[in-house]
Structures are given as C-alpha cells and as structure tokens.
C-alpha atoms as a PDB file:
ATOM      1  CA  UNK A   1      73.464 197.202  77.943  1.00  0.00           C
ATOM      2  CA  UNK A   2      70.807 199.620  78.748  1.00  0.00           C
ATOM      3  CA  UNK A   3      69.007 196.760  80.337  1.00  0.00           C
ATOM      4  CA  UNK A   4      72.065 196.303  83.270  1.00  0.00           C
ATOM      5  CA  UNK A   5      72.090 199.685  83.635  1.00  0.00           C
ATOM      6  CA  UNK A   6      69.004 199.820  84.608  1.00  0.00           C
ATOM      7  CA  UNK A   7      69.232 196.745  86.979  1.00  0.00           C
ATOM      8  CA  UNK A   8      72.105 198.794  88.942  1.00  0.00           C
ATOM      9  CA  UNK A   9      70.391 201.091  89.097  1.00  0.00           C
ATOM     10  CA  UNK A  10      67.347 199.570  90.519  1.00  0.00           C
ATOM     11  CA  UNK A  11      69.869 197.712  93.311  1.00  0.00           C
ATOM     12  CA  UNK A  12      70.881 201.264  94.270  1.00  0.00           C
ATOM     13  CA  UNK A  13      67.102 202.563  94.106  1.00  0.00           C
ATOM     14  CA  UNK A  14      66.559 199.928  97.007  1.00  0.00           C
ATOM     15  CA  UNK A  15      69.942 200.313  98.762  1.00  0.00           C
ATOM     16  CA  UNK A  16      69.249 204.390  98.838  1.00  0.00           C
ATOM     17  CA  UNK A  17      65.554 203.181 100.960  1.00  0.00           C
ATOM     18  CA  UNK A  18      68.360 201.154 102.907  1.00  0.00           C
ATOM     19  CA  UNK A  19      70.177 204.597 103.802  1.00  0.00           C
ATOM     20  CA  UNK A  20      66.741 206.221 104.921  1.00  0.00           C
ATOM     21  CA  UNK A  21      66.508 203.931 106.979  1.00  0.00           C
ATOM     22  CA  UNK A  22      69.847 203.812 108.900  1.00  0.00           C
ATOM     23  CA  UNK A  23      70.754 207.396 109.031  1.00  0.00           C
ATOM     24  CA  UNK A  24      67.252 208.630 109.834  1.00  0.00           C
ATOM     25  CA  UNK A  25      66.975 205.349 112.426  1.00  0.00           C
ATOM     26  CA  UNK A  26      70.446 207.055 114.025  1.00  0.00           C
ATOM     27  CA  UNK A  27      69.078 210.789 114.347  1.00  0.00           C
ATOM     28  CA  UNK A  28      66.130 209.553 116.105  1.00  0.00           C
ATOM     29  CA  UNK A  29      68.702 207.847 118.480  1.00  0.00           C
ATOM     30  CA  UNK A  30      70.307 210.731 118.979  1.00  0.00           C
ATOM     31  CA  UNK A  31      67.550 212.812 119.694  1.00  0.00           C
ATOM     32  CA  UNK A  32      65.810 210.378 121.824  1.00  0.00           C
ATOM     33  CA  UNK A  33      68.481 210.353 124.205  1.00  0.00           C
ATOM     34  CA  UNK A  34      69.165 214.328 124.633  1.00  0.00           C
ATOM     35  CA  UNK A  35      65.284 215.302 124.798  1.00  0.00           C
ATOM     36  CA  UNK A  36      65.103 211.963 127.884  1.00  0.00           C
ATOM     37  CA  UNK A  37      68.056 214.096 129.334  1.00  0.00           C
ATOM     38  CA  UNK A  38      65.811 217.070 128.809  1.00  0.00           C
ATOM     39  CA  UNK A  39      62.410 215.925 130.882  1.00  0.00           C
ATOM     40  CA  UNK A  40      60.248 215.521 127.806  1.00  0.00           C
ATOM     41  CA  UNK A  41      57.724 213.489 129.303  1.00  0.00           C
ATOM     42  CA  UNK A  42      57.319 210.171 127.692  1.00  0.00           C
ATOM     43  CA  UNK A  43      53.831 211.507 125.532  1.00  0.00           C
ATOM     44  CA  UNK A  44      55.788 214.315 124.218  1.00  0.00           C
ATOM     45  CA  UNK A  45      58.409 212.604 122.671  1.00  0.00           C
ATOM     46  CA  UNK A  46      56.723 209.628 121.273  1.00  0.00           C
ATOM     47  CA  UNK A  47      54.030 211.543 119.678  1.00  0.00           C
ATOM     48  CA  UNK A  48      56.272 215.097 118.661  1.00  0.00           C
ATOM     49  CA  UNK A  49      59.584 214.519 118.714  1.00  0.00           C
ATOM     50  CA  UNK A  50      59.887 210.757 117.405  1.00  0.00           C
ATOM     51  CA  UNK A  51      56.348 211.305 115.235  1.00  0.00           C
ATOM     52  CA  UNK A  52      58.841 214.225 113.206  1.00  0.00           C
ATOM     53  CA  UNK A  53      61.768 212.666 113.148  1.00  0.00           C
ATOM     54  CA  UNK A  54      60.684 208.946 111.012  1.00  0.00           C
ATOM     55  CA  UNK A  55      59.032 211.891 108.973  1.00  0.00           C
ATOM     56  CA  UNK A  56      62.648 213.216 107.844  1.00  0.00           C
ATOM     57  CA  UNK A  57      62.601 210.823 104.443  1.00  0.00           C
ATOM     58  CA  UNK A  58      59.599 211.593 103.448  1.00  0.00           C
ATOM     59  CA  UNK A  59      60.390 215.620 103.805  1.00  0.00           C
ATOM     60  CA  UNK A  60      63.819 215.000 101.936  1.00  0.00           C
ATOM     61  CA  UNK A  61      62.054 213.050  99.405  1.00  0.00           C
ATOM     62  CA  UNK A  62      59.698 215.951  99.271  1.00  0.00           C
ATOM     63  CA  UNK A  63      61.782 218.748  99.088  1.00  0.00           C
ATOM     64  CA  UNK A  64      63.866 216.868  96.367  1.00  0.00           C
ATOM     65  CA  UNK A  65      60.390 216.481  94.645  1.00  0.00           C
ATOM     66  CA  UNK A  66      59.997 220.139  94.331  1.00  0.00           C
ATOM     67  CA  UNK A  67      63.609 220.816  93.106  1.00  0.00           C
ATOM     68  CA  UNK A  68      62.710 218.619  90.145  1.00  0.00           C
ATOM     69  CA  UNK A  69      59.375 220.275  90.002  1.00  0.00           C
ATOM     70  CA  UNK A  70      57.853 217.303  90.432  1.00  0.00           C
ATOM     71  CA  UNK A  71      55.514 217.367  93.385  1.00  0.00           C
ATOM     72  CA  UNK A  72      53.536 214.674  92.475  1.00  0.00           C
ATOM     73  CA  UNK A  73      55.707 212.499  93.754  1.00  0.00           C
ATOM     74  CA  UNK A  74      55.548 214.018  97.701  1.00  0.00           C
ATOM     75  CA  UNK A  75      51.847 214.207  97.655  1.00  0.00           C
ATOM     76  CA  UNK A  76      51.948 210.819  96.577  1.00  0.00           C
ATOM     77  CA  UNK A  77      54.648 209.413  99.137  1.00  0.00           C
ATOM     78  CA  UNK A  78      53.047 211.311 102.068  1.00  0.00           C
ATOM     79  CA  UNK A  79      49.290 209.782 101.594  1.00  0.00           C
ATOM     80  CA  UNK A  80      50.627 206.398 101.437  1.00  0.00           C
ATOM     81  CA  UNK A  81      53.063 206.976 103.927  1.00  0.00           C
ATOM     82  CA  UNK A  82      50.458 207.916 106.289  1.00  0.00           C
ATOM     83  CA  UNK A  83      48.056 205.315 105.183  1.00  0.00           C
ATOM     84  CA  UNK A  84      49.998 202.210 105.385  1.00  0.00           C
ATOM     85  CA  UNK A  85      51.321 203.090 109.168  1.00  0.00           C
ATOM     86  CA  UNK A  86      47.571 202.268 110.268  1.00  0.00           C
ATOM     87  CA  UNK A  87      47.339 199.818 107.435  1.00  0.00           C
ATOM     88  CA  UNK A  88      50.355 198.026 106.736  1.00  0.00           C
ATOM     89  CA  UNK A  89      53.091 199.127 109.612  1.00  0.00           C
ATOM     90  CA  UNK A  90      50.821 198.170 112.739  1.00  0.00           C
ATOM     91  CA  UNK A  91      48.494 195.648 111.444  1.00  0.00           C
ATOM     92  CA  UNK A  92      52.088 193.448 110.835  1.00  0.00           C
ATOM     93  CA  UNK A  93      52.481 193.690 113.935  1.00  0.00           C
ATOM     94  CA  UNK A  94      49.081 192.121 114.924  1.00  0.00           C
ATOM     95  CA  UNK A  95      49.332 189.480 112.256  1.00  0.00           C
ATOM     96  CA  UNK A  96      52.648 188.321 112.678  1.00  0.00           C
ATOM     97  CA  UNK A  97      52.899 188.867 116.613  1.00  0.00           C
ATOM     98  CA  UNK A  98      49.690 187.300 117.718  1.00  0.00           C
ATOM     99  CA  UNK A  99      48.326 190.941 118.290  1.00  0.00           C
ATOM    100  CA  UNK A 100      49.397 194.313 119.562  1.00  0.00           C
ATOM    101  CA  UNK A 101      47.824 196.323 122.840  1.00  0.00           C
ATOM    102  CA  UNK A 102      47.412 200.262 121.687  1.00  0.00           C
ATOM    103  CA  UNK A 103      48.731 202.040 124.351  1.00  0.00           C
ATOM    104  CA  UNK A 104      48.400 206.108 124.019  1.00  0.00           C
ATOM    105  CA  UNK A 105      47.561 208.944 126.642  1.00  0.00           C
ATOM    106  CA  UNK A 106      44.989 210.176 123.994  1.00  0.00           C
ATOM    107  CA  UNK A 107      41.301 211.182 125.095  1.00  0.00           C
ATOM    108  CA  UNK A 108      38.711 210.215 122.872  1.00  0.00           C
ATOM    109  CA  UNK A 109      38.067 214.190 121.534  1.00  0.00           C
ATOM    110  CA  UNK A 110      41.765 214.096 121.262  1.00  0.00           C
ATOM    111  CA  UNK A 111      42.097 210.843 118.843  1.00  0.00           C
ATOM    112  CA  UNK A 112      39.227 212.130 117.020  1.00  0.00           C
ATOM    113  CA  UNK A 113      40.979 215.380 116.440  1.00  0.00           C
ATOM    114  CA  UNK A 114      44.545 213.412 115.525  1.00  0.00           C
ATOM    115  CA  UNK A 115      42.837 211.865 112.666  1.00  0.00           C
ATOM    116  CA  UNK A 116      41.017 214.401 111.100  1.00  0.00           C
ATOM    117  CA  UNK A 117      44.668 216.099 111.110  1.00  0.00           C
ATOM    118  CA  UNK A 118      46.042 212.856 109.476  1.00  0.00           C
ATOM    119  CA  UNK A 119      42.876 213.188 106.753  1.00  0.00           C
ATOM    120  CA  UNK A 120      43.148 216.511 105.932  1.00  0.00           C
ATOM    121  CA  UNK A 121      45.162 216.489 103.197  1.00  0.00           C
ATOM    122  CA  UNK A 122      43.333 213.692 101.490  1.00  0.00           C
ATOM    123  CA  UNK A 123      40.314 216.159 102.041  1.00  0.00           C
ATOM    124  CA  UNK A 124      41.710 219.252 100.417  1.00  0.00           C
ATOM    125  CA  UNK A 125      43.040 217.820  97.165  1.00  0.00           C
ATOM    126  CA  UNK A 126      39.895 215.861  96.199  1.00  0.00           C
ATOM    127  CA  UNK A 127      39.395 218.963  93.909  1.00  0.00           C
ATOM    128  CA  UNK A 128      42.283 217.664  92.564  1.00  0.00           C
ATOM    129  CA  UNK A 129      44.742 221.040  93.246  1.00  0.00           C
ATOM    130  CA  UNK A 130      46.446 222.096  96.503  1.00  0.00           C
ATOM    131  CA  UNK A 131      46.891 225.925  97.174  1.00  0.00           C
ATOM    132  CA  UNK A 132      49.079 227.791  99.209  1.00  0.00           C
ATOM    133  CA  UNK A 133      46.152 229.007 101.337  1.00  0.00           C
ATOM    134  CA  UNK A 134      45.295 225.203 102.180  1.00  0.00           C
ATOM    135  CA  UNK A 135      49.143 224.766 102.433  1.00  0.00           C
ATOM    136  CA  UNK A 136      48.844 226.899 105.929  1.00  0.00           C
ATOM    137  CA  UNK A 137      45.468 225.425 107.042  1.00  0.00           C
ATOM    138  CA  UNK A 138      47.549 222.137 106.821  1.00  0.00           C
ATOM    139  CA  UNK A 139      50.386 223.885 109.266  1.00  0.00           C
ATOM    140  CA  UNK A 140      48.077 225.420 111.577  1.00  0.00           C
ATOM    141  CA  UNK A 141      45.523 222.188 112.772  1.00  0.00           C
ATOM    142  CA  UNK A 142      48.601 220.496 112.939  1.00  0.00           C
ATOM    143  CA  UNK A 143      49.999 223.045 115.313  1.00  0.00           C
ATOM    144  CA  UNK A 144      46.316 223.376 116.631  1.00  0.00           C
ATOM    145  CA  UNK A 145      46.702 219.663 117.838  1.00  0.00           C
ATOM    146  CA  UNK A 146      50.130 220.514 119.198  1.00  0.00           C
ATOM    147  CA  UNK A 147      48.351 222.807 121.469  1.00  0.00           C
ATOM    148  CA  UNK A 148      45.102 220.665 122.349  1.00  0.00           C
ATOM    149  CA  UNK A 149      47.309 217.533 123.171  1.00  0.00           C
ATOM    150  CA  UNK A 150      50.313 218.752 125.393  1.00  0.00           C
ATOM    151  CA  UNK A 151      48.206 221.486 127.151  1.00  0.00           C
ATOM    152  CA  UNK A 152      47.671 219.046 129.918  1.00  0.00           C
ATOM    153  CA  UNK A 153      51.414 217.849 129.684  1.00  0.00           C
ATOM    154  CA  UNK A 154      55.390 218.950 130.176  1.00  0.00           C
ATOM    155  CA  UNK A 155      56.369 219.917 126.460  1.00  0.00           C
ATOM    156  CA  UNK A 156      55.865 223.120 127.273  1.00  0.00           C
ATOM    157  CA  UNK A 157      57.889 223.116 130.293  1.00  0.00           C
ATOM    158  CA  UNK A 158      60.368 221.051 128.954  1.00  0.00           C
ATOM    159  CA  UNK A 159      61.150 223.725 125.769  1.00  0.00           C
ATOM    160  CA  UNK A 160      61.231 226.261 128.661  1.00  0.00           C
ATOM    161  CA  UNK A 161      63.795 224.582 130.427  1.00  0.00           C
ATOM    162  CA  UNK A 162      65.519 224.205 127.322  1.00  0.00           C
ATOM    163  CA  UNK A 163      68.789 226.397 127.934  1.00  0.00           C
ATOM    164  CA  UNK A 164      69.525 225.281 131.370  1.00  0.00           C
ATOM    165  CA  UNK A 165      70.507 221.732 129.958  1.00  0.00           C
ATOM    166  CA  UNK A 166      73.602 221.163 128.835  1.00  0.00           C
ATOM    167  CA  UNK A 167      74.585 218.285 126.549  1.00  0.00           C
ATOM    168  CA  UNK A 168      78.023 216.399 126.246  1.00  0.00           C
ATOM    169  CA  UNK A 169      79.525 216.687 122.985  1.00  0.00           C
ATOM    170  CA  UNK A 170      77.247 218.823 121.259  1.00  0.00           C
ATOM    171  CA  UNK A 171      79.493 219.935 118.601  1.00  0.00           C
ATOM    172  CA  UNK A 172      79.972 215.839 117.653  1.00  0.00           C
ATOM    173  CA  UNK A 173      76.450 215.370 117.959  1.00  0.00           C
ATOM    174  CA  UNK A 174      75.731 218.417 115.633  1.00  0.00           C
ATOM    175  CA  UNK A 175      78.027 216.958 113.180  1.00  0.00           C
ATOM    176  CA  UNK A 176      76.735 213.413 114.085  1.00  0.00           C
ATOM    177  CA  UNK A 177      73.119 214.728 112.896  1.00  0.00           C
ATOM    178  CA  UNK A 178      74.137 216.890 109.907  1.00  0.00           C
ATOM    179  CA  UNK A 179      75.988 214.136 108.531  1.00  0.00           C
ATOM    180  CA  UNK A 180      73.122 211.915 108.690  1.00  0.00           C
ATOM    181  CA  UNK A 181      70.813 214.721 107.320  1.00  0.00           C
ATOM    182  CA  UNK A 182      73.620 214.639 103.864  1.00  0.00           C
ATOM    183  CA  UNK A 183      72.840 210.558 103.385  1.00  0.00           C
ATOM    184  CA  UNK A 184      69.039 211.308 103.820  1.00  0.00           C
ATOM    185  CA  UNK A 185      69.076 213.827 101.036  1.00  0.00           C
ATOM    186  CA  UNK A 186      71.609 212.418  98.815  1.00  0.00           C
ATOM    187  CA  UNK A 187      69.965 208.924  99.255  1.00  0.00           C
ATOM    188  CA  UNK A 188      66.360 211.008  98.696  1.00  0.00           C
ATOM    189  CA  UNK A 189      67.920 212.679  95.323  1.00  0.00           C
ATOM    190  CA  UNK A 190      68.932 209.392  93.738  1.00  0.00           C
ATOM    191  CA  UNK A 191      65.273 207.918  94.611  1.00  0.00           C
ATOM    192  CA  UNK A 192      63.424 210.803  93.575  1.00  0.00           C
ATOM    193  CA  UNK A 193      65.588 211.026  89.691  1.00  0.00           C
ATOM    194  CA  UNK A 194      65.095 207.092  89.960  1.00  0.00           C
ATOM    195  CA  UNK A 195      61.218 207.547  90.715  1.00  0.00           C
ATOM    196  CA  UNK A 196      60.683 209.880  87.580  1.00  0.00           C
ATOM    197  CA  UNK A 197      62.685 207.394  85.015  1.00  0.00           C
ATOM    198  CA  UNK A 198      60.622 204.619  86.173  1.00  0.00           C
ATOM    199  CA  UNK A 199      57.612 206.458  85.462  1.00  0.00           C
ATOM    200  CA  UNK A 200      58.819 207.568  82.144  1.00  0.00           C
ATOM    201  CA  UNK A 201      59.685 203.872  81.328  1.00  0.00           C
ATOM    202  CA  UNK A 202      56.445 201.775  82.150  1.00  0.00           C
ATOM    203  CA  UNK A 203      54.180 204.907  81.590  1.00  0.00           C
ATOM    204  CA  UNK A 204      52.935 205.078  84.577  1.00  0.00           C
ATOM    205  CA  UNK A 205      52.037 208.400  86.254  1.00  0.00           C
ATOM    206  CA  UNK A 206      54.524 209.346  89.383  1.00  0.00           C
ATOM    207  CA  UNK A 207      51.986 209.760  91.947  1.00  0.00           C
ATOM    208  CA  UNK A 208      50.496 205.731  91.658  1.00  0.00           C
ATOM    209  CA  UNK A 209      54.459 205.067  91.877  1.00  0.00           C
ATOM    210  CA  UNK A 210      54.951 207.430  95.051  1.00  0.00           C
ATOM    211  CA  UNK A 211      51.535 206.138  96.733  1.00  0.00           C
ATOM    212  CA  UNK A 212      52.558 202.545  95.943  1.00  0.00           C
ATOM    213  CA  UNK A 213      56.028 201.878  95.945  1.00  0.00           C
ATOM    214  CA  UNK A 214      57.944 205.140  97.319  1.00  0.00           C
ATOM    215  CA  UNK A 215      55.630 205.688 100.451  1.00  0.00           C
ATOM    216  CA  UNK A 216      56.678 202.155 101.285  1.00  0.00           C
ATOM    217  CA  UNK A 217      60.363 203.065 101.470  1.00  0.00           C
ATOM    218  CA  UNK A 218      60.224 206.094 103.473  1.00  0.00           C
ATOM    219  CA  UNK A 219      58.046 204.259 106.048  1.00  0.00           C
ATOM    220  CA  UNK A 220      61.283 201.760 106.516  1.00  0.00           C
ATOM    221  CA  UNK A 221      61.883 203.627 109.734  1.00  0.00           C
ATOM    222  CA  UNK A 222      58.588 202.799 111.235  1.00  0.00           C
ATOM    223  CA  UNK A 223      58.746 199.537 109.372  1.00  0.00           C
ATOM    224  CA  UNK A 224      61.590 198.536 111.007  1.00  0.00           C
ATOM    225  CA  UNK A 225      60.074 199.803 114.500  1.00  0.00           C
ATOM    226  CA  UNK A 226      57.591 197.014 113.835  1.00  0.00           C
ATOM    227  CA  UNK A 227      59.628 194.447 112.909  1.00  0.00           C
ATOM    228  CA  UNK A 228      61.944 194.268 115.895  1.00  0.00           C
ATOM    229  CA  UNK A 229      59.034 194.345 118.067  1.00  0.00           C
ATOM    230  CA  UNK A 230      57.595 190.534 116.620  1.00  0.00           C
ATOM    231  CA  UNK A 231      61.337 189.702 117.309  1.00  0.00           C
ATOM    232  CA  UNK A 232      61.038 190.910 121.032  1.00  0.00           C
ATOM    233  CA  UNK A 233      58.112 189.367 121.198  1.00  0.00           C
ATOM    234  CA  UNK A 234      56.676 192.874 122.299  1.00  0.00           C
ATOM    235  CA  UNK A 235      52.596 192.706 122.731  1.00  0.00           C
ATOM    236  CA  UNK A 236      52.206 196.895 123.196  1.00  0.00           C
ATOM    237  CA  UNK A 237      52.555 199.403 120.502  1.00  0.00           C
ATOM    238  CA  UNK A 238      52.791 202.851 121.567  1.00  0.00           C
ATOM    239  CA  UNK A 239      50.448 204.467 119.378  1.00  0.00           C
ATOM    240  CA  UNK A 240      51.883 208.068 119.397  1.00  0.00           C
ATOM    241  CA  UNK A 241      55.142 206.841 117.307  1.00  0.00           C
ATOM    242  CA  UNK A 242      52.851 206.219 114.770  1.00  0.00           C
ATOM    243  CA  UNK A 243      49.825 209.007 114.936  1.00  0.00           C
ATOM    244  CA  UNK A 244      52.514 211.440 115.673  1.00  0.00           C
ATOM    245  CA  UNK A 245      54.182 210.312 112.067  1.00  0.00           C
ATOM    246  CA  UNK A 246      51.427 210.072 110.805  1.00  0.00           C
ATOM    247  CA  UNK A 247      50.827 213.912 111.242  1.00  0.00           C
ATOM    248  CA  UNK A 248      54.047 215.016 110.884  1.00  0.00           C
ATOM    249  CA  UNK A 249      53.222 213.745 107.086  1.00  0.00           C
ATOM    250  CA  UNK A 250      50.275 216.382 107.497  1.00  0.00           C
ATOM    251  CA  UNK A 251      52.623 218.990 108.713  1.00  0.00           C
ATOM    252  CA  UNK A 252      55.308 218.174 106.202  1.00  0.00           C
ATOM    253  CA  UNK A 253      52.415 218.348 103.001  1.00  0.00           C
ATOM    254  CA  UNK A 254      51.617 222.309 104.308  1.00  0.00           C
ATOM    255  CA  UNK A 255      55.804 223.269 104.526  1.00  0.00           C
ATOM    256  CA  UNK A 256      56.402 221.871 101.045  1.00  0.00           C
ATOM    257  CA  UNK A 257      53.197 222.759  99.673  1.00  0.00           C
ATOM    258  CA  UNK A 258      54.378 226.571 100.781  1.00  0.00           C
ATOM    259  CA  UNK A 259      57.511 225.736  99.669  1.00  0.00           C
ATOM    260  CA  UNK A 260      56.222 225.090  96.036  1.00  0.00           C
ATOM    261  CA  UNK A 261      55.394 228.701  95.553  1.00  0.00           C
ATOM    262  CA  UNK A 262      52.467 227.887  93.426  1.00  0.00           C
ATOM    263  CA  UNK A 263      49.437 226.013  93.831  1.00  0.00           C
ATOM    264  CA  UNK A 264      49.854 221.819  92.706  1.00  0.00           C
ATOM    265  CA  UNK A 265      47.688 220.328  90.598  1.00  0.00           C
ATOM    266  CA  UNK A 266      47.214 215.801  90.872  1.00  0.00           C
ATOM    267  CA  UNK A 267      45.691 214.611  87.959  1.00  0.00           C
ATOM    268  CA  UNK A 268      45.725 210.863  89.103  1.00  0.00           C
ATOM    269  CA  UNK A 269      43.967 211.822  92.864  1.00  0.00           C
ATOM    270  CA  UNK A 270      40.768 210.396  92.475  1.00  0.00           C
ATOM    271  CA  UNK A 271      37.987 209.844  94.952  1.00  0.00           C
ATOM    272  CA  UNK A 272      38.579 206.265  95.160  1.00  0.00           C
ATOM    273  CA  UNK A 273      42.086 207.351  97.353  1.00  0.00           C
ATOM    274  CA  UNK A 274      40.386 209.384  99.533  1.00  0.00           C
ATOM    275  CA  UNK A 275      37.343 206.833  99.913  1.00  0.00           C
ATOM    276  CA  UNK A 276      39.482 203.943 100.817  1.00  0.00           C
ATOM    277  CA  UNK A 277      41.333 206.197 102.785  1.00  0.00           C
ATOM    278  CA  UNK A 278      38.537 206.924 104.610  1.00  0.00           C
ATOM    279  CA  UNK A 279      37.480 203.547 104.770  1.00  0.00           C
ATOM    280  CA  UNK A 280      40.636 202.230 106.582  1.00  0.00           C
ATOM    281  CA  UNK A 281      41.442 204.541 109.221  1.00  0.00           C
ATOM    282  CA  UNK A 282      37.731 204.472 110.297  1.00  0.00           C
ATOM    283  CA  UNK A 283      38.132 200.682 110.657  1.00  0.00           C
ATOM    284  CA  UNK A 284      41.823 201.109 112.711  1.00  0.00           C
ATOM    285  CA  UNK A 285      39.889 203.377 114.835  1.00  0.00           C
ATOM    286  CA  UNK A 286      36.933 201.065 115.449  1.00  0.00           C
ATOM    287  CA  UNK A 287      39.574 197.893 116.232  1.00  0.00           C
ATOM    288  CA  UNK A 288      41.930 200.128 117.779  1.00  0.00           C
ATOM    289  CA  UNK A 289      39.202 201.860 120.294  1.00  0.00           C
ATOM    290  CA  UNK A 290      36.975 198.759 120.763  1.00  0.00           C
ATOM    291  CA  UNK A 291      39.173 196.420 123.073  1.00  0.00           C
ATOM    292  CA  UNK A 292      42.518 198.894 123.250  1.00  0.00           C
ATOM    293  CA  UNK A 293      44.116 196.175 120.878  1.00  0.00           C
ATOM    294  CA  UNK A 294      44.327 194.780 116.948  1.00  0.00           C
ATOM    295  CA  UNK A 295      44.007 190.946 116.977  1.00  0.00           C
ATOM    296  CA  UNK A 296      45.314 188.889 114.207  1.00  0.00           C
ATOM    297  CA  UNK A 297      42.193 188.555 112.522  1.00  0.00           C
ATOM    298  CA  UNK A 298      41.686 192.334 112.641  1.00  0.00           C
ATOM    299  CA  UNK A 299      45.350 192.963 111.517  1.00  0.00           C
ATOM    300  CA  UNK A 300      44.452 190.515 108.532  1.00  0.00           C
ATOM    301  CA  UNK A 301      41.413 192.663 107.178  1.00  0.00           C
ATOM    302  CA  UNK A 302      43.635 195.374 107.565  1.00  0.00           C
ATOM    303  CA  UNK A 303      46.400 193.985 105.224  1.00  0.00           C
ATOM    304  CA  UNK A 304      43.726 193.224 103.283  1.00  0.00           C
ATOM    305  CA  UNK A 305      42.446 197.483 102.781  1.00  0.00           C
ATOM    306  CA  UNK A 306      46.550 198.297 102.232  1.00  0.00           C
ATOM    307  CA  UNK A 307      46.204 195.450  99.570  1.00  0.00           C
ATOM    308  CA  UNK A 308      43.108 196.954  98.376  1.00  0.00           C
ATOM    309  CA  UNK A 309      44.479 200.603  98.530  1.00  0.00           C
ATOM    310  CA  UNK A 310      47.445 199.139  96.026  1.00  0.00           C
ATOM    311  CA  UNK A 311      45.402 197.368  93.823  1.00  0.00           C
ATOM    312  CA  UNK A 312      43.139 200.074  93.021  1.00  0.00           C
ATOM    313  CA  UNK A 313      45.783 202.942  92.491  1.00  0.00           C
ATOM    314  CA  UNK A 314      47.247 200.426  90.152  1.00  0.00           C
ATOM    315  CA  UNK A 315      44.287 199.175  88.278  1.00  0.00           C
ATOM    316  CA  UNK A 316      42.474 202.696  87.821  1.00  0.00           C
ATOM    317  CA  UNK A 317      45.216 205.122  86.933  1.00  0.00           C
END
C-alpha cells in the first residue's frame, strides 16, 4: 500500500514540474508582450525581464524551502539550475540541432563580468555557510551588472516612460498573472514536501537531490525554450535568455538568503561542485567566444561535464 502511495505521489512530483512549466511559460507571455508595448529594447528584455521571469520556480521553490526550514534544497536547485543552462539547456541545442550561433549585445568586459555574477554564489559557500552579509553582496553585483550592461541601452528610459503607457485589460492581466503565481507556489509546495520525503527515504542528503534532480525541473521553462527551437529548426540562441536566468538565480540566492534571517550552513557543498563548476562555464565561454557558436561536438563534451557534474554529486555525497 505504502508502495502506491508513493508511486502517486511520484506521478504528481513530475506533473507539479509540468505546472512550472506552463504557468510560469504563460507569465513570461504575458509580460513579453506588455514590456514590447512598452519600448524595452530587445537586450533589455531578453537578458532582465525574460532572464527573471524562467527564474520564478526556482524562487517559489526557494521560498517554500525556507518555510520548511529547509534551505538546502534552494541552494541546491539554484547551482544546478544555473549550471545546467550552459551545460545541459544550450549544449541540447547544439547536439541535437546541428549547432547553435550565440547571439548577445555583450562586450567582452561585460560577459566576463556576467559570469563572475553567475559564480558568485558557488564562491561564497565553499566555506560551506552563507551569511546574510554575503546574502547582499549577492544582490548588489547583480544590480551592479544591471547598471554596467543597460547603461549604454533604453531600460532606463523605458522604466521612465513607464506611466505614460497604458495597457488593455490590466485588471485581467493582473488576475491572469496572480493566478499563475498560485499554481507556481502550490505546484512548488508539493515538490519541495515531496523533495524532503525522498531524501528521508533513500538517505540521501536534500541538496545532491536539489542539484541533481530538482534544478532539472525548474529549468523546464528554459528547457522547453530549447526544445522548440530543434523543432523550428532555429540555428541562433539568444544568449541573454539564458545568462540573464542564469543571474537572476544569483539574485534570487541573496533575496532568500536575506529572507532566511540567519546565516545557512551546506554540509554536502564540497569543492568538487564549485571545481566542476568552474570547469564548465570556463569551457562554454571558450566555445561560446571562439567562433560565436557551440558545434555538435562541443555541445557533446558539454553533456558530457553536466553528466560529470551528476555523477560526482551522486557518487561523493
């Protein structure tokens, strides 16, 4: 009996990474459409507005985390959700699609910068404790980059210009959105309760489960991104949907890491994460940056670090 509970429960585990996906997939819709109506220029929102908005399951996930004081499990979803977007998420793409062109309005000081945002958190708990103090660091370089990137472009003009734009139907958008947001954290709360009896049944600590299985489900968004572009048959990848996701994750780690109250300590972070972490965004940069494209082959070696990534948070704690 026990046992088909827990298979029904499983089927619903999945099914909730299902709901991420579509209600989180419709806000970004939604959004997308008003801030086009708005003038953000086309940087802007792929990079700041999109970038935040795949990022909502992973800060529901988070913030459901922390109600069960349990924040393992977000510092373990948000490094491998950022991870496998340069790892897993675009190298498909490569692999499967013959390869992808990078296209991004990033200068080179400026791509350097974006990654050492993504890092940072990988950085700051190899002590293996996160503080409140390094909660805000986390905020501010992302906020820092904000700054550094859109200087030269129309955010800023765009947030200005904010009030004079008036959208149709904005109370049944604002009820649109909110009732996504409700799926997105009821779906979070089931995987989050789900998350902690797994780990309680095979033993195995909740942040290899969040690095390994859960950052995998919140990254359905982008996931799905990538899969409907082999189906398009679409060669160019605009790399700010990703880097801008990819530090909203960083962004996300300071709020809830505020949010906390009190300083988190990982016992299952090792240096091996943050080496292999190291290790493949350093090669995505060096494909990504050499010819402005991934090939297949270089998508394959890239598979092959996610694979790596797994096997090693598996084998080792």
């Amino acid at each position: 009996m026990e046992f088909i509970i827990l298979f029904f429960k499983s089927i619903l585990y999945f099914f909730c990474f299902y709901l991420l996906w579509f209600a989180s997939g419709k806000i970004v819709t939604i959004v997308e459409k008003i801030a086009k109506k708005m003038g953000f220029s086309s940087f802007a929102l792929s990079f700041f507005v999109l970038g935040i908005l795949t990022s909502i399951p992973e800060f529901s996930v988070g913030v459901n985390s922390l109600i069960k004081k349990t924040p393992d499990i977000f510092v373990g979803n948000l490094i491998g959700a950022s991870f496998y977007l340069f790892t897993l998420v675009i190298p498909l793409m490569a692999v499967f699609g013959g390869g992808v062109k990078m296209v991004h309005g990033l200068t080179y000081k400026d791509m350097i910068f974006a990654i050492i945002v993504v890092l940072s958190p990988i950085f700051l708990i190899a002590d293996n404790v996160l503080t409140r103090t390094e909660g805000v660091f986390l905020i501010l370089i992302y906020f820092i980059l904000v700054y550094f990137i859109e200087k030269k472009r129309s955010l800023h003009f765009s947030l200005r210009d904010l009030a004079t734009h008036r959208v149709i139907n904005a109370t049944q958008i604002i009820i649109e959105i909110f009732v996504f947001l409700g799926i997105i954290f009821v779906a979070s709360n089931f995987i989050v309760n789900q998350t902690i009896e797994y780990g309680k049944i095979l033993g195995v600590p909740l942040f290899v489960i969040s690095v390994v299985i859960l950052a995998f489900g919140t990254n359905l968004p982008e996931i799905s991104l990538a899969v409907r572009s082999i189906f398009l048959g679409k060669k160019e990848v605009a790399l700010g949907d990703y880097l801008g996701s990819a530090a909203a994750n960083t962004l996300i780690f300071g709020v809830l890491t505020l949010l906390n109250g009190a300083r988190i300590n990982i016992e299952n972070y090792s240096l091996r994460t943050l080496i292999i972490n190291l290790f493949g965004l350093g090669v995505f940069y060096l494909f990504s940056q050499s010819k402005k494209e991934i090939n297949k082959n270089e998508g394959k070696i890239l598979l092959l670090i996610a694979f790596l990534f797994i096997l090693v948070e598996v084998l080792f704690n």
